[in-house]
Protein backbone atom coordinates (compact mmCIF):
# COMPACT_ATOMS: atom_id res chain seq x y z
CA UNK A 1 95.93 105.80 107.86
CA UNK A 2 97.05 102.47 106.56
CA UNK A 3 99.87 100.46 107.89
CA UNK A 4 101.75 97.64 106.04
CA UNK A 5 103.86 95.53 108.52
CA UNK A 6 106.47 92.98 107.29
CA UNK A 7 107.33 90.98 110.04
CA UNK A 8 108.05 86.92 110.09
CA UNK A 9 107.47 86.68 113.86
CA UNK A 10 104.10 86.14 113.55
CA UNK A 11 102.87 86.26 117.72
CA UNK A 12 104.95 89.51 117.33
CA UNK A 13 103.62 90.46 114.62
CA UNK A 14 99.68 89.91 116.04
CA UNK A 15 100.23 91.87 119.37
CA UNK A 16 101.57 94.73 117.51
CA UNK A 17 99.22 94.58 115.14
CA UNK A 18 96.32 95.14 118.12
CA UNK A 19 98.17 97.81 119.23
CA UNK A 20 97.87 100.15 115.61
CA UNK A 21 94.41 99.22 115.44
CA UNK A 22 93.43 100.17 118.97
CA UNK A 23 95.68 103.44 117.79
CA UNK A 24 93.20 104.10 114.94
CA UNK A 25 95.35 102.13 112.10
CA UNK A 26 94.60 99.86 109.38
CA UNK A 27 96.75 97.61 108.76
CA UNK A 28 97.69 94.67 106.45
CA UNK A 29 100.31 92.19 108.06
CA UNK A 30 102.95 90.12 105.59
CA UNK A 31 104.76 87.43 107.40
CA UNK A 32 107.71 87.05 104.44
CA UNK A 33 109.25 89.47 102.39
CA UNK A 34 107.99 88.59 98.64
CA UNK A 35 104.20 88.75 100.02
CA UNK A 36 105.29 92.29 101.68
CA UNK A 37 106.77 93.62 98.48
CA UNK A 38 103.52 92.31 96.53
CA UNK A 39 101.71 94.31 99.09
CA UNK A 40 103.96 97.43 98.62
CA UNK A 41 103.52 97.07 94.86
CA UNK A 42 99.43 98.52 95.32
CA UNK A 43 100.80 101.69 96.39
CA UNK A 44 97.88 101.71 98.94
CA UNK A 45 99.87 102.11 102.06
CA UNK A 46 101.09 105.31 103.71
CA UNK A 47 103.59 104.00 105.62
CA UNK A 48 105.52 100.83 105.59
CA UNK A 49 106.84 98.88 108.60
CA UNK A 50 109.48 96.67 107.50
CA UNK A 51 111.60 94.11 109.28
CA UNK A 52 115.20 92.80 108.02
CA UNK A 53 115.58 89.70 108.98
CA UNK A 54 112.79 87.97 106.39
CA UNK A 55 111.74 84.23 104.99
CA UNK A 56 111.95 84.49 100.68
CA UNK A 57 113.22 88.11 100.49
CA UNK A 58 115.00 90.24 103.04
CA UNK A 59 113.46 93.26 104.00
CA UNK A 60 117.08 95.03 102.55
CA UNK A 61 115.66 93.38 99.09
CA UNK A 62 112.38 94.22 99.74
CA UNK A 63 113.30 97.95 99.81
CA UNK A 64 115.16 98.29 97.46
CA UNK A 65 112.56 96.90 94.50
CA UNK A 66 110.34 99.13 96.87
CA UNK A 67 112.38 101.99 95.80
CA UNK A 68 113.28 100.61 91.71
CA UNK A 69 109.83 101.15 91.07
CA UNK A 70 109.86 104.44 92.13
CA UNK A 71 107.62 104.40 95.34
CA UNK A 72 108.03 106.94 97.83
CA UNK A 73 106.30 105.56 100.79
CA UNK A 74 107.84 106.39 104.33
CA UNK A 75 109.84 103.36 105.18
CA UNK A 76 110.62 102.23 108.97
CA UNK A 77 113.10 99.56 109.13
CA UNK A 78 113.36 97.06 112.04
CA UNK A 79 116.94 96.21 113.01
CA UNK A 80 118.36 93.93 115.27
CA UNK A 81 119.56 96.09 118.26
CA UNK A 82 123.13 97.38 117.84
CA UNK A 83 123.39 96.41 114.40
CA UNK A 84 125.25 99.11 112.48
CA UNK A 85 125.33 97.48 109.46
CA UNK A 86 121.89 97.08 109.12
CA UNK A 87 121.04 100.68 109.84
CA UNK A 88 123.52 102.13 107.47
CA UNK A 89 122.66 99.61 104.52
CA UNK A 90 118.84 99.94 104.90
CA UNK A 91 119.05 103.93 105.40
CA UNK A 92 121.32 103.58 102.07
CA UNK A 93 118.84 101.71 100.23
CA UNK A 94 115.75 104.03 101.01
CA UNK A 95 114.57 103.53 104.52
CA UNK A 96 113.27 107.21 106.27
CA UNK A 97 113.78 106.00 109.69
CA UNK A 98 114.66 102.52 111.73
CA UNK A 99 113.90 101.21 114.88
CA UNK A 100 116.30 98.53 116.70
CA UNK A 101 114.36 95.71 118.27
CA UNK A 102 112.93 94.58 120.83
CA UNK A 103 111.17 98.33 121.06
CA UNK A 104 108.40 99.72 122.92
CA UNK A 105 105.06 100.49 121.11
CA UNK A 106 104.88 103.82 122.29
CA UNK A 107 108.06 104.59 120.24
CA UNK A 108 106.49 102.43 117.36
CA UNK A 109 103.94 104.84 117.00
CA UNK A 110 105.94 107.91 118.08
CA UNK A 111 107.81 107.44 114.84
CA UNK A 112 104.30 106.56 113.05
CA UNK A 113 103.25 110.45 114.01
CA UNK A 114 106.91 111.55 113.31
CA UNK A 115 106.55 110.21 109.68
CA UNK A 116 103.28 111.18 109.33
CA UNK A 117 103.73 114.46 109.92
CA UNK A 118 107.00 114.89 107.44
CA UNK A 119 104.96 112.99 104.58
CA UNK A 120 102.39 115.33 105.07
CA UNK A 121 104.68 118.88 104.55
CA UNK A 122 106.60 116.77 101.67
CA UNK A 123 103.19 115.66 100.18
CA UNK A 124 100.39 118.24 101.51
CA UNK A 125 97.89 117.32 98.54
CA UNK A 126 97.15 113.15 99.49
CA UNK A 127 93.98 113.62 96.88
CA UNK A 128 93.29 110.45 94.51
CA UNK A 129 91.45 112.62 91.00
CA UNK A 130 89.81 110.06 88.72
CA UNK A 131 87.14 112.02 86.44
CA UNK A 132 84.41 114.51 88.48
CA UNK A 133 85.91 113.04 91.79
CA UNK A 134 88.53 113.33 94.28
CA UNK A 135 89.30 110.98 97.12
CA UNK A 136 91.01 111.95 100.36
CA UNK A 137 92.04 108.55 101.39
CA UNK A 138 93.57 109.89 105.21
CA UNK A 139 90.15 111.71 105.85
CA UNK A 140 88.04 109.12 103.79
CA UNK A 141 86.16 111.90 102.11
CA UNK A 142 84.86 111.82 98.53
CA UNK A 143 84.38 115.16 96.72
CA UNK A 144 82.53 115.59 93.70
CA UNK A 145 82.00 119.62 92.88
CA UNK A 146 80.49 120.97 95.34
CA UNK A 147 79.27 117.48 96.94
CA UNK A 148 80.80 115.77 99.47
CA UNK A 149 80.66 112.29 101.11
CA UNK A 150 82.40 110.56 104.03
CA UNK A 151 82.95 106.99 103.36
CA UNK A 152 83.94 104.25 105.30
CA UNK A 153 87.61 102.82 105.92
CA UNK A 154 86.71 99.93 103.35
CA UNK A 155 84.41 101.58 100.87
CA UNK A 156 87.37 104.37 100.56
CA UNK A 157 89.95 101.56 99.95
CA UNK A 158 88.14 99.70 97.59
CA UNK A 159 87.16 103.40 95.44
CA UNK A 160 90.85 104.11 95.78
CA UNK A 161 91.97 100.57 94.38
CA UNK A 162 89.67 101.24 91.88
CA UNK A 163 90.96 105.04 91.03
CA UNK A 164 94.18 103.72 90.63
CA UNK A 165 93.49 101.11 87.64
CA UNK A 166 91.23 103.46 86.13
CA UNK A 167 89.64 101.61 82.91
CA UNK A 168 91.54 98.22 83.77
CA UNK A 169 89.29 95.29 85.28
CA UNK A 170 90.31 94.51 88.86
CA UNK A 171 88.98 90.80 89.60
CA UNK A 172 87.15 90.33 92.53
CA UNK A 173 89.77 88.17 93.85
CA UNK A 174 92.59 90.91 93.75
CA UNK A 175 89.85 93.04 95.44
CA UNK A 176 89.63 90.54 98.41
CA UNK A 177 93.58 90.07 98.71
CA UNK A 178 94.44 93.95 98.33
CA UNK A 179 91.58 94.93 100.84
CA UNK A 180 90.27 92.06 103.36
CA UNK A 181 93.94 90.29 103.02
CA UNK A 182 95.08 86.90 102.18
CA UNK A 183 93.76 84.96 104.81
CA UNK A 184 90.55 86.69 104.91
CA UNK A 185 87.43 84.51 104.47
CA UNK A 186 85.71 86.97 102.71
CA UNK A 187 83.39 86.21 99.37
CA UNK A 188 82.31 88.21 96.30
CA UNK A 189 79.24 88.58 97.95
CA UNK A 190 81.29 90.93 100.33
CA UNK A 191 83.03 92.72 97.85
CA UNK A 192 79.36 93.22 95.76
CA UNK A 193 77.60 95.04 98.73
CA UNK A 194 80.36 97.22 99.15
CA UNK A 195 80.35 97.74 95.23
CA UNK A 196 76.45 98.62 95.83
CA UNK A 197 77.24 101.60 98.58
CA UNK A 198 80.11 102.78 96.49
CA UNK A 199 77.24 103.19 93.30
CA UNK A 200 74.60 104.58 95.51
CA UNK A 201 77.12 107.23 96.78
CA UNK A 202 78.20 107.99 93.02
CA UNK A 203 74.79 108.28 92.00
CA UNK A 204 73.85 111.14 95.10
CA UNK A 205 77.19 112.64 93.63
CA UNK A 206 75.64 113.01 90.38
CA UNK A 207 79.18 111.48 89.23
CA UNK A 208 79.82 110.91 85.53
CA UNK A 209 82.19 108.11 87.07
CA UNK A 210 80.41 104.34 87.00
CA UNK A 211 81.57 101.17 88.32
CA UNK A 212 80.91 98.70 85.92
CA UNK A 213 80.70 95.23 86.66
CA UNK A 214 82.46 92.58 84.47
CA UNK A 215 80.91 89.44 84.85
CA UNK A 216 82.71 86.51 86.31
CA UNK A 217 85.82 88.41 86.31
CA UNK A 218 85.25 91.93 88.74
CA UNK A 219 84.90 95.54 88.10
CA UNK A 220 86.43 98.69 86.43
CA UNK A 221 85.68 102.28 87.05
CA UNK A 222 84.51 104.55 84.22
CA UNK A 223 84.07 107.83 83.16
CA UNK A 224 84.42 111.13 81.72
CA UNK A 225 87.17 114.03 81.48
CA UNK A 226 89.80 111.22 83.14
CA UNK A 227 92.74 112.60 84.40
């Protein structure tokens, strides 16, 4: 499952984000609230963690254009402790659940299952369909008729980012930001091996679906019967 967390407080923000991770999370960390809604705007997040109190956008603002564009990722919304106000105007604007801080990371991730568990019974069918192929981006599996693959954490990310802009170029550099992060020091090398298992797994598929490389730009997926 993969975690976005908005949160300025950057030491804060690093401890917690070693505890999701040791809790089987991935997670991509914003430290102000216009990089966080950027993030949000991929739509490749299950949940979002999401503080108020931001730098460039509060996290109110932030979900609320969450919300305008019509996406329906679980929201938990860190509020100062005992603040009403906050609480009512961010469960107003489209937050599923808050959490007053300081807090304890077992309740963090308490209300991680809790969410979870409702997105699941609201959503049961989490399958990405481009084509011949469906992605199951919780369970990382990759189904293609009766063929089925398991990938891993960052070769189903990068399939899924691709899915999702179905015939549109992504650049490599996108690819990088969207999957490694921004302060990754990742290269298109990187991205290009990845690229390479994701073909190799198509091709075992017998997929009609092909990544197609764009030179000096990045890469689109294509193929047959899209839906």
């Amino acid at each position: 499952m993969k975690i976005l967390y908005v949160e300025d407080e950057q030491h804060l923000a690093r401890a917690v984000e070693q505890v999701l991770k040791k809790n089987n999370y991935s997670v991509d960390l914003a430290h102000d609230g216009k990089t966080g809604l950027d993030y949000a705007l991929t739509k490749t997040h299950d949940i979002i963690i999401l503080d108020i109190m931001l730098p460039k956008m509060s996290g109110i603002e932030v979900l609320r254009e969450i919300r305008r564009n019509r996406i329906e990722i679980p929201v938990i919304l860190l509020t100062a402790k005992g603040e009403l106000n906050d609480k009512v105007a961010g469960l107003d604007s489209g937050a599923d659940d808050y959490l007053a801080k300081p807090y304890q990371s077992e309740e963090l991730l308490a209300r991680l299952r809790a969410l979870s568990r409702r997105k699941g019974k609201i959503a049961p069918d989490n399958a990405i369909r481009y084509g011949d192929l469906e992605l199951n981006p919780h369970t990382l599996d990759l189904y293609c008729e009766a063929k089925t693959f398991r990938l891993t954490l960052k070769e189903s990310q990068l399939l899924e980012l691709l899915m999702k802009n179905k015939n549109t170029v992504v650049p490599s550099a996108t690819i990088i930001e969207k999957i490694w992060g921004y302060e990754t020091e990742t290269e298109d090398s990187h991205v290009q091996v990845y690229i390479a298992f994701l073909r190799k797994k198509l091709t075992l598929l017998f997929s009609k679906a092909k990544i197609k490389t764009i030179r000096s730009v990045g890469y689109t997926l294509e193929g047959e019967g899209n839906v």
